[in-house]
Protein backbone atom coordinates (compact mmCIF):
# COMPACT_ATOMS: atom_id res chain seq x y z
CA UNK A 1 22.44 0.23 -17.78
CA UNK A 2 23.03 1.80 -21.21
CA UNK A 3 24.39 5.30 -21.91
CA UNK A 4 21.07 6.50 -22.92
CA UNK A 5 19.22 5.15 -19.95
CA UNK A 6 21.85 6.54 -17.14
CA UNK A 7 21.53 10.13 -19.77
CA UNK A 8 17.77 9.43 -18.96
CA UNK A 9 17.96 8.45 -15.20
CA UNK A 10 20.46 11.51 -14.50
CA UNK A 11 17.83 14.23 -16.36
CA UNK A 12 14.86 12.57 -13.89
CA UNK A 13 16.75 13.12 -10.57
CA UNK A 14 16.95 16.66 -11.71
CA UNK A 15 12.92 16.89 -11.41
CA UNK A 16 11.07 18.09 -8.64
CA UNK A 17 9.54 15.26 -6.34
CA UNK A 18 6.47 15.25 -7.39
CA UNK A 19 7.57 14.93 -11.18
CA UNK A 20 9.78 11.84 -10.48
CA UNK A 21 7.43 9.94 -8.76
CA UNK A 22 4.89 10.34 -12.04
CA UNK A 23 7.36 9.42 -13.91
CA UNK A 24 8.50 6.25 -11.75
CA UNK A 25 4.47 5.53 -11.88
CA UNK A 26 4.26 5.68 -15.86
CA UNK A 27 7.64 3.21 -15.97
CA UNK A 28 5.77 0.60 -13.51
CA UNK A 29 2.49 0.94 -15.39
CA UNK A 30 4.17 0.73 -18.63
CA UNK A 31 5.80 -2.56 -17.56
CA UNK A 32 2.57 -3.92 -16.02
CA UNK A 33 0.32 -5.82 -18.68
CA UNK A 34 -3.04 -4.31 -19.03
CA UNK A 35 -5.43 -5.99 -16.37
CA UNK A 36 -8.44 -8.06 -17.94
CA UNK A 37 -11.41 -6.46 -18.00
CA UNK A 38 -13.65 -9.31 -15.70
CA UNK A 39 -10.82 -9.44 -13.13
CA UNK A 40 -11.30 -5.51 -13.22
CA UNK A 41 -14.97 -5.83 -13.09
CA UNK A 42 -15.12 -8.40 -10.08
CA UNK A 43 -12.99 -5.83 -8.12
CA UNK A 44 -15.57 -2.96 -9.06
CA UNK A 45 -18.87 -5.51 -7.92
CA UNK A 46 -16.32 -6.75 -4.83
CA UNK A 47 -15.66 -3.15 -3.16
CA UNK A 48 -19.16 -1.87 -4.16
CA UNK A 49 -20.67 -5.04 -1.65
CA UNK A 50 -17.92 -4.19 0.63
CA UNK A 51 -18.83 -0.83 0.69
CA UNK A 52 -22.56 -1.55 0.82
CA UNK A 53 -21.92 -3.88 4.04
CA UNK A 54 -19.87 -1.10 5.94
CA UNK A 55 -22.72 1.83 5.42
CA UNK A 56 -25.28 -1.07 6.21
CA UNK A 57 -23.43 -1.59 9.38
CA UNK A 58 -23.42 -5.40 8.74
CA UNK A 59 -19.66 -5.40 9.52
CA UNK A 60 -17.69 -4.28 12.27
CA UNK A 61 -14.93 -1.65 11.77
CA UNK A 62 -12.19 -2.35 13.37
CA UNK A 63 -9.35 0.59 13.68
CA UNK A 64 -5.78 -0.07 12.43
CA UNK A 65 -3.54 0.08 15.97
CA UNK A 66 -5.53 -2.88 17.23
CA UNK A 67 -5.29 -4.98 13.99
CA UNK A 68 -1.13 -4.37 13.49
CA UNK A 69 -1.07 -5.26 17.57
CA UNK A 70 -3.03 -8.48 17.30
CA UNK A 71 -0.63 -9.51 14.38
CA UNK A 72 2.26 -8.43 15.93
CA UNK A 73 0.77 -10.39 18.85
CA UNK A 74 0.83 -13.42 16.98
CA UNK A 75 4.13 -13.31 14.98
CA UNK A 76 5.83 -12.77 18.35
CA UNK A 77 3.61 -15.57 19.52
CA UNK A 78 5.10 -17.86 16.77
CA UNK A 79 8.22 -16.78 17.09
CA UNK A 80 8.36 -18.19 20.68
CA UNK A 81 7.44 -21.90 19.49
């Protein structure tokens, strides 16, 4: 790390919480390229059918503690062959 970047890094640990971790967020987005606009698009139309299927009650809900059980169910299962 350069002199200027540790100068940088040691001014940012100074800042209160919440002020580091916006500035940690505009580093990550800053290194991220900018997302294409139909990728962006098909996520939009994607959660909006999601969504539409949950109020409909076309899917069932099922509530996190069961899921992470089931898969921890089967990783220990697969573990054991």
């Amino acid at each position: 790390m350069t002199s200027k970047a540790e100068a940088v890094l040691t001014l940012a640990l100074d800042l209160p919480e919440g002020e580091r971790a916006d500035l940690a967020a505009a580093l990550l987005e800053s290194l991220d390229p900018s997302p294409e606009a139909d990728v962006e698009e098909a996520w939009r139309k994607e959660i909006a059918r999601r969504v539409a299927a949950i109020e409909a009650g076309d899917v069932e809900m099922v509530p996190w503690e069961r899921v992470r059980e089931d898969l921890l169910a089967k990783l220990n299962g697969a573990r054991e062959d």
